[in-house]
C-alpha atoms as a PDB file:
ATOM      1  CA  UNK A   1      21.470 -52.479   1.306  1.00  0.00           C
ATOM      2  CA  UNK A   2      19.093 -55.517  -0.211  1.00  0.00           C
ATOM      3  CA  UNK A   3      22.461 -56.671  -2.307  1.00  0.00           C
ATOM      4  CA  UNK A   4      24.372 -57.380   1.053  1.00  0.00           C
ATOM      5  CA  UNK A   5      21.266 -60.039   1.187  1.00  0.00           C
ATOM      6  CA  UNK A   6      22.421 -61.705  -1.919  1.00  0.00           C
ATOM      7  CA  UNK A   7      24.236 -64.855  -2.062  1.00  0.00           C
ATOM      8  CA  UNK A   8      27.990 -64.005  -1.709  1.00  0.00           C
ATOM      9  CA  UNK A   9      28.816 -65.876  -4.698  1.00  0.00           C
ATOM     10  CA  UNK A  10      27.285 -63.575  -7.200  1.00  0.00           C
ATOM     11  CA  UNK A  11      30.216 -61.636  -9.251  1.00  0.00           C
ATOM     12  CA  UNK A  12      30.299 -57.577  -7.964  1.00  0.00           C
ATOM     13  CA  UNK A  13      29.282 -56.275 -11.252  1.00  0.00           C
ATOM     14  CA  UNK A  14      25.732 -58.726 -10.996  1.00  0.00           C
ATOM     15  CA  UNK A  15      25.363 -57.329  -7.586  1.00  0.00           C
ATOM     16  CA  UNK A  16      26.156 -53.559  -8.692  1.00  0.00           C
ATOM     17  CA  UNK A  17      23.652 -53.923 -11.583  1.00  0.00           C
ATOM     18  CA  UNK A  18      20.973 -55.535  -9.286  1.00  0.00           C
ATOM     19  CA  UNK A  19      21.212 -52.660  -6.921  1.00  0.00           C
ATOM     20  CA  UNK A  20      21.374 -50.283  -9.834  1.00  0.00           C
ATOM     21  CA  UNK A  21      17.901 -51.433 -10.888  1.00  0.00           C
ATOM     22  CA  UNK A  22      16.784 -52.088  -7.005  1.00  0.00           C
ATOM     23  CA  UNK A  23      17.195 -48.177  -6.718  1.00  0.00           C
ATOM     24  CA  UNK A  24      15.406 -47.011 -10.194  1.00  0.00           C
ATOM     25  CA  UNK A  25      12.406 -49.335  -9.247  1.00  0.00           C
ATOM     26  CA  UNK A  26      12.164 -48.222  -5.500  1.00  0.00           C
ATOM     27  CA  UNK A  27      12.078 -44.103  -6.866  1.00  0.00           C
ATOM     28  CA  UNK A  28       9.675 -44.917  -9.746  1.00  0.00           C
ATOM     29  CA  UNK A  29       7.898 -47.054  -7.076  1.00  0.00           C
ATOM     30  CA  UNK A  30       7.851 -43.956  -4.611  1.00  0.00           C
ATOM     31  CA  UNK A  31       7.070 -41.302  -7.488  1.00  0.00           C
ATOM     32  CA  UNK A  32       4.078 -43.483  -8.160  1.00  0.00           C
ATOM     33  CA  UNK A  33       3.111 -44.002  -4.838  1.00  0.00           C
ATOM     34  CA  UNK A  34       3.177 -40.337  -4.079  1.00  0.00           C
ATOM     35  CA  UNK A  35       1.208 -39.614  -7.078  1.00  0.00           C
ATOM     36  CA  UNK A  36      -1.413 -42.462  -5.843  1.00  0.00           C
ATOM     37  CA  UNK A  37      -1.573 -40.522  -2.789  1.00  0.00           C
ATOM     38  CA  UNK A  38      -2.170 -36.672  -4.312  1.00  0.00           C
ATOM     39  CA  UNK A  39      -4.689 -38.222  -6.292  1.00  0.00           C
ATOM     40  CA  UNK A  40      -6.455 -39.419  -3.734  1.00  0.00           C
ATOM     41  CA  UNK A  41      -6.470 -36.587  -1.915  1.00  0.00           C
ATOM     42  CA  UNK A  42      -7.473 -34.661  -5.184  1.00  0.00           C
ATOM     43  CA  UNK A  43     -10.626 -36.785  -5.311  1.00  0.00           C
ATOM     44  CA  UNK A  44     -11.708 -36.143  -1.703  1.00  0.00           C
ATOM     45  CA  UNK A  45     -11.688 -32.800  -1.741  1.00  0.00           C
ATOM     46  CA  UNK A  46     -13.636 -32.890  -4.393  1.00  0.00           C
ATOM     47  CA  UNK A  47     -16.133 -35.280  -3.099  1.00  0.00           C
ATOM     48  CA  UNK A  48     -16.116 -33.021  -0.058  1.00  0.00           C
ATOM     49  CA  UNK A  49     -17.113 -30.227  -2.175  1.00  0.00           C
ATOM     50  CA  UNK A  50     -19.537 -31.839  -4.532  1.00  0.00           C
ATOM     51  CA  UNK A  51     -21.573 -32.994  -1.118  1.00  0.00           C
ATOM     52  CA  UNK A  52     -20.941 -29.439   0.680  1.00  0.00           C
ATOM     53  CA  UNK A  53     -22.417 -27.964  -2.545  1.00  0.00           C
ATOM     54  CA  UNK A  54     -25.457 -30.684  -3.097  1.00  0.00           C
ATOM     55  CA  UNK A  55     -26.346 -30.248   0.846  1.00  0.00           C
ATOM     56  CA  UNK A  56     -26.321 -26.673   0.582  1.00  0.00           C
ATOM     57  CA  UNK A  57     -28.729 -26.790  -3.030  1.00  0.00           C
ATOM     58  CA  UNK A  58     -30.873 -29.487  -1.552  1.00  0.00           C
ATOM     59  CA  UNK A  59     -31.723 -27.268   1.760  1.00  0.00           C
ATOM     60  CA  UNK A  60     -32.380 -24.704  -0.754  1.00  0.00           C
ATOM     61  CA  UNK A  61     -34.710 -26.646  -3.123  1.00  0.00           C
ATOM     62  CA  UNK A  62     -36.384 -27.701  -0.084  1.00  0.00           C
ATOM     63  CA  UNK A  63     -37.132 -24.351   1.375  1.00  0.00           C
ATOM     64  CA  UNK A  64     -38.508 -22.918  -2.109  1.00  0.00           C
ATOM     65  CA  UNK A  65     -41.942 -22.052  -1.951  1.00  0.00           C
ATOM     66  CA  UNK A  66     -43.540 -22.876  -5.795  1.00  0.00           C
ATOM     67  CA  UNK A  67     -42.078 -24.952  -8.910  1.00  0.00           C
ATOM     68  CA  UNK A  68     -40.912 -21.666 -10.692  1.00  0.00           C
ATOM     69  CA  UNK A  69     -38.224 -20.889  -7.595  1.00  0.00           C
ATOM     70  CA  UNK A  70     -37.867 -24.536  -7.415  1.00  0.00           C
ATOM     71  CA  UNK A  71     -36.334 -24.304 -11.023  1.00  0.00           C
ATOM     72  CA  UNK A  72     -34.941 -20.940 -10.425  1.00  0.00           C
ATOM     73  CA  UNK A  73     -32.708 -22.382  -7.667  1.00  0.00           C
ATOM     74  CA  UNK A  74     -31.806 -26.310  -9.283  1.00  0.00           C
ATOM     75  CA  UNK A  75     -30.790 -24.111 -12.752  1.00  0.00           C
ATOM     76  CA  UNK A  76     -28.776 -21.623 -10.375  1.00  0.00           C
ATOM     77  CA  UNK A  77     -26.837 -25.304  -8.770  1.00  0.00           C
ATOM     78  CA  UNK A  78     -25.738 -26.460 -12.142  1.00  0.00           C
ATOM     79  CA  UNK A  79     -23.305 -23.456 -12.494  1.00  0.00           C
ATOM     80  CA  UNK A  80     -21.065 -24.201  -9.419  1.00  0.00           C
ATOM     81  CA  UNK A  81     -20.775 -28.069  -9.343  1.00  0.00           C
ATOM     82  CA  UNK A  82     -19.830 -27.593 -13.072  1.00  0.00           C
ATOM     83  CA  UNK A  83     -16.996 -25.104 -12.060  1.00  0.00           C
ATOM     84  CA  UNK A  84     -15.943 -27.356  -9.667  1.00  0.00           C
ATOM     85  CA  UNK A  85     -15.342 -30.599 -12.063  1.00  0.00           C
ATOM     86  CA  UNK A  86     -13.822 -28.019 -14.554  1.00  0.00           C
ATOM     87  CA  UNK A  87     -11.230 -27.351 -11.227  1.00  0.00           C
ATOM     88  CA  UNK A  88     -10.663 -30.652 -10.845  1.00  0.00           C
ATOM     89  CA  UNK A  89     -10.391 -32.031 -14.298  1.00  0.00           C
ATOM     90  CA  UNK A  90      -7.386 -29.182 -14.536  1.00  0.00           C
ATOM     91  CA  UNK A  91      -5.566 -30.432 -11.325  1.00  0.00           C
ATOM     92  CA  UNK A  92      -5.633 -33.815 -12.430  1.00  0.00           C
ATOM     93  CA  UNK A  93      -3.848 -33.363 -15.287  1.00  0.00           C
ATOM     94  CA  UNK A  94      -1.901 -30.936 -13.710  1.00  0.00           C
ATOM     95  CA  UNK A  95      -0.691 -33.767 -10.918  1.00  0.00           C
ATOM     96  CA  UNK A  96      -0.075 -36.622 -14.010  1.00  0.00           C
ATOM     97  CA  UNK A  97       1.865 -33.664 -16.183  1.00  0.00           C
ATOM     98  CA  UNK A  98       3.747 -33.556 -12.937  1.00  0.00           C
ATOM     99  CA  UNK A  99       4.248 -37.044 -12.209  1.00  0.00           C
ATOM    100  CA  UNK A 100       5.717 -37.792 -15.793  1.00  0.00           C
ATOM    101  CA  UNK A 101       7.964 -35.307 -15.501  1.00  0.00           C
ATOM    102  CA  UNK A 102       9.159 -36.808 -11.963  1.00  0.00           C
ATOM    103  CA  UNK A 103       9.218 -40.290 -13.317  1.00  0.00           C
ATOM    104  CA  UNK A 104      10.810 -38.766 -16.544  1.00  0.00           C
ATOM    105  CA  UNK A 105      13.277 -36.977 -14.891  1.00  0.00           C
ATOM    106  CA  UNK A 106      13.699 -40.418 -12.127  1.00  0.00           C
ATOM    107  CA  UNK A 107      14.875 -42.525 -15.344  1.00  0.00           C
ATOM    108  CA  UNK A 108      16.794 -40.012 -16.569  1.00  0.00           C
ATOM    109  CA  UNK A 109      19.331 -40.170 -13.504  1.00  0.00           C
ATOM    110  CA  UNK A 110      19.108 -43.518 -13.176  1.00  0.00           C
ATOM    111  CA  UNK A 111      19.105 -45.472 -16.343  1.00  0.00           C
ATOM    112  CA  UNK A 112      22.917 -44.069 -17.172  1.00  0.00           C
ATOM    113  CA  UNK A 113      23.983 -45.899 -14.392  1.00  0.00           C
ATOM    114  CA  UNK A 114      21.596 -48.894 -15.216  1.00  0.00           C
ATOM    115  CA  UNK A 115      23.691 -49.390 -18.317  1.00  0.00           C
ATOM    116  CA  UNK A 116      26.796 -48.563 -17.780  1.00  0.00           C
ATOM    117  CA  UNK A 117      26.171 -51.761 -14.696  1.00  0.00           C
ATOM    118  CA  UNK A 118      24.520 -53.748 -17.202  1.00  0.00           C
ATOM    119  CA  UNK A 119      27.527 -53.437 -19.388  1.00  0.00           C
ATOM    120  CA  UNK A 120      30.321 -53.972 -16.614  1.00  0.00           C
ATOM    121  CA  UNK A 121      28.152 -57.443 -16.121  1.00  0.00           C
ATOM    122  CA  UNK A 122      27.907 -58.407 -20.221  1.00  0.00           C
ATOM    123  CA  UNK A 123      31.605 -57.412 -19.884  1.00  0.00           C
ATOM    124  CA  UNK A 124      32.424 -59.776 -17.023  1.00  0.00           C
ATOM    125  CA  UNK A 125      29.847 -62.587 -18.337  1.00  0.00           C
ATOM    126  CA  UNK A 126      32.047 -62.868 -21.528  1.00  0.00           C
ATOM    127  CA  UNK A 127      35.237 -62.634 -19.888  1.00  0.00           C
ATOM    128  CA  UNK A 128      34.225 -65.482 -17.825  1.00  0.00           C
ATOM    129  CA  UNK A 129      32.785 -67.029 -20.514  1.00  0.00           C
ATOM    130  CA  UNK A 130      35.666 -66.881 -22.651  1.00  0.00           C
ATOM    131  CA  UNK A 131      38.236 -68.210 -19.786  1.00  0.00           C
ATOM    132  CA  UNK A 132      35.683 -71.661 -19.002  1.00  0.00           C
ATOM    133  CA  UNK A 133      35.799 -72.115 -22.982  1.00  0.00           C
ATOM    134  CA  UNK A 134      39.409 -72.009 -22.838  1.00  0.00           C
ATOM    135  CA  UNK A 135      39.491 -74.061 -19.648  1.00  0.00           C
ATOM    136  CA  UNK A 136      37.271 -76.759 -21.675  1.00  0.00           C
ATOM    137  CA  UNK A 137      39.216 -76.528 -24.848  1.00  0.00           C
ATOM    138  CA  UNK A 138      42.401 -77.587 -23.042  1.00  0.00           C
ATOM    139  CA  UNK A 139      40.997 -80.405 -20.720  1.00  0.00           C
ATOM    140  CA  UNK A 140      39.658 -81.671 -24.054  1.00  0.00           C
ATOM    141  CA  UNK A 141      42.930 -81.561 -26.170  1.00  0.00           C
ATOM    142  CA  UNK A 142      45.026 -83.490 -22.826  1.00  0.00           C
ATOM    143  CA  UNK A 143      42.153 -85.825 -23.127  1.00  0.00           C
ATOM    144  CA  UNK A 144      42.690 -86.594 -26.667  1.00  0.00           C
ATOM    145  CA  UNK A 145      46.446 -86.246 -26.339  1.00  0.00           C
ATOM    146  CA  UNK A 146      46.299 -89.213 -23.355  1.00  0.00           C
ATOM    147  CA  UNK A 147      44.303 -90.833 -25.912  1.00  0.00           C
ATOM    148  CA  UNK A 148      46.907 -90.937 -28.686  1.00  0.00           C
ATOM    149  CA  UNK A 149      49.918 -90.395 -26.448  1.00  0.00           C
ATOM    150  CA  UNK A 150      52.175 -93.524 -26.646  1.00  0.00           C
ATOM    151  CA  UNK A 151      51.007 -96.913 -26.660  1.00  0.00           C
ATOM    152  CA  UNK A 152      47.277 -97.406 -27.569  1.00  0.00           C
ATOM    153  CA  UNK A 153      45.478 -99.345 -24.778  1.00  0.00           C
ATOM    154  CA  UNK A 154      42.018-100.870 -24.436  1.00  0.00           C
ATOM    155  CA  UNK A 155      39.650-100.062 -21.657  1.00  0.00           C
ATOM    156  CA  UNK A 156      41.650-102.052 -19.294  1.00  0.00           C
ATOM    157  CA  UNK A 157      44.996-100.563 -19.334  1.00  0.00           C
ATOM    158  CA  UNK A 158      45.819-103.235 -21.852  1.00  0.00           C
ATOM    159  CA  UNK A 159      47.854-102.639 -24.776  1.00  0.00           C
ATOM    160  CA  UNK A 160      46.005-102.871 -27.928  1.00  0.00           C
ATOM    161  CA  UNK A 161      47.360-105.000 -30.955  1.00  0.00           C
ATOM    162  CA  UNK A 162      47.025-102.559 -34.157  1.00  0.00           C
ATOM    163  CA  UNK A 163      48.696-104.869 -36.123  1.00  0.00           C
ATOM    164  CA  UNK A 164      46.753-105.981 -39.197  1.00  0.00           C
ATOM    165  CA  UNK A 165      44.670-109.376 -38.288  1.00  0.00           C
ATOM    166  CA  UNK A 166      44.673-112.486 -41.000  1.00  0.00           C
ATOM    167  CA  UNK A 167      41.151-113.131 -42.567  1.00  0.00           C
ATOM    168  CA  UNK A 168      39.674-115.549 -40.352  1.00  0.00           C
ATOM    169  CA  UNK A 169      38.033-118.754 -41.944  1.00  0.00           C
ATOM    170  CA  UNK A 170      35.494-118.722 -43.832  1.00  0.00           C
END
């Protein structure tokens, strides 16, 4: 998958927790995206409708023959558009009820796995971490046993005189 992209170096348990996360974003991503997609489709339809019903109550209108049927028929319109938004306003939050539970239910199986590979990695992080330390620790003490083993010498390979020195002339 997208880890067999990844440099080869990385440890396995890096590359298990980057997948781990690869595949909880890409549902979420798709859970969203198919909620994007309902909802659009939600709002058509009821454009659709809304302009069905306004052509329909504007032929109407049109064809009414004094102001009272005029009024008759635009307080008659009200009725239907408003049962319509009612429909919609329930099927949108229908569709987001849905889509938390989806995305609820998407981190639900995957964040277990999420952190039990983010804790394999902390795991192998301080192992690692803990073996370099130790490597550095015992460079440093041959390092500072060279420096102290046997005879003392300067810079050059020369031996150092330790010996106390006479006060020089004043």
């Amino acid at each position: 998958m997208f880890t067999d992209s990844i440099n080869p170096s990385l440890s396995p348990a890096l590359k298990s927790h980057l997948e781990a996360q690869l595949n909880f974003a890409t549902e979420l991503s798709r859970k969203l995206f198919d909620t994007a997609q309902q909802m659009s489709e939600l709002h058509l339809r009821l454009a659709q409708d809304l302009l069905q019903e306004w052509g329909r109550a504007s032929q109407q209108l049109l064809c009414a023959r004094d102001t009272g049927e005029f009024m008759s028929l635009a307080a008659a319109q009200l009725q239907p558009g408003s049962d319509k938004l009612r429909q919609y306003q329930q099927q949108l939050g229908n569709l987001v009820a849905n889509a938390n539970v989806e995305m609820n239910r998407a981190a639900e199986t995957h964040i277990p796995e999420a952190s039990r590979t983010a804790a394999a990695f902390a795991d192998e992080v301080v192992r690692k971490t803990a073996e370099e330390t130790e490597k550095a620790t015992q460079r440093q003490r041959e390092l500072i046993e060279k420096m102290h083993a046997g005879d003392h010498r300067d810079g050059a390979g020369r031996k150092r005189d330790t010996s106390p020195q006479p006060d020089q002339a004043r």
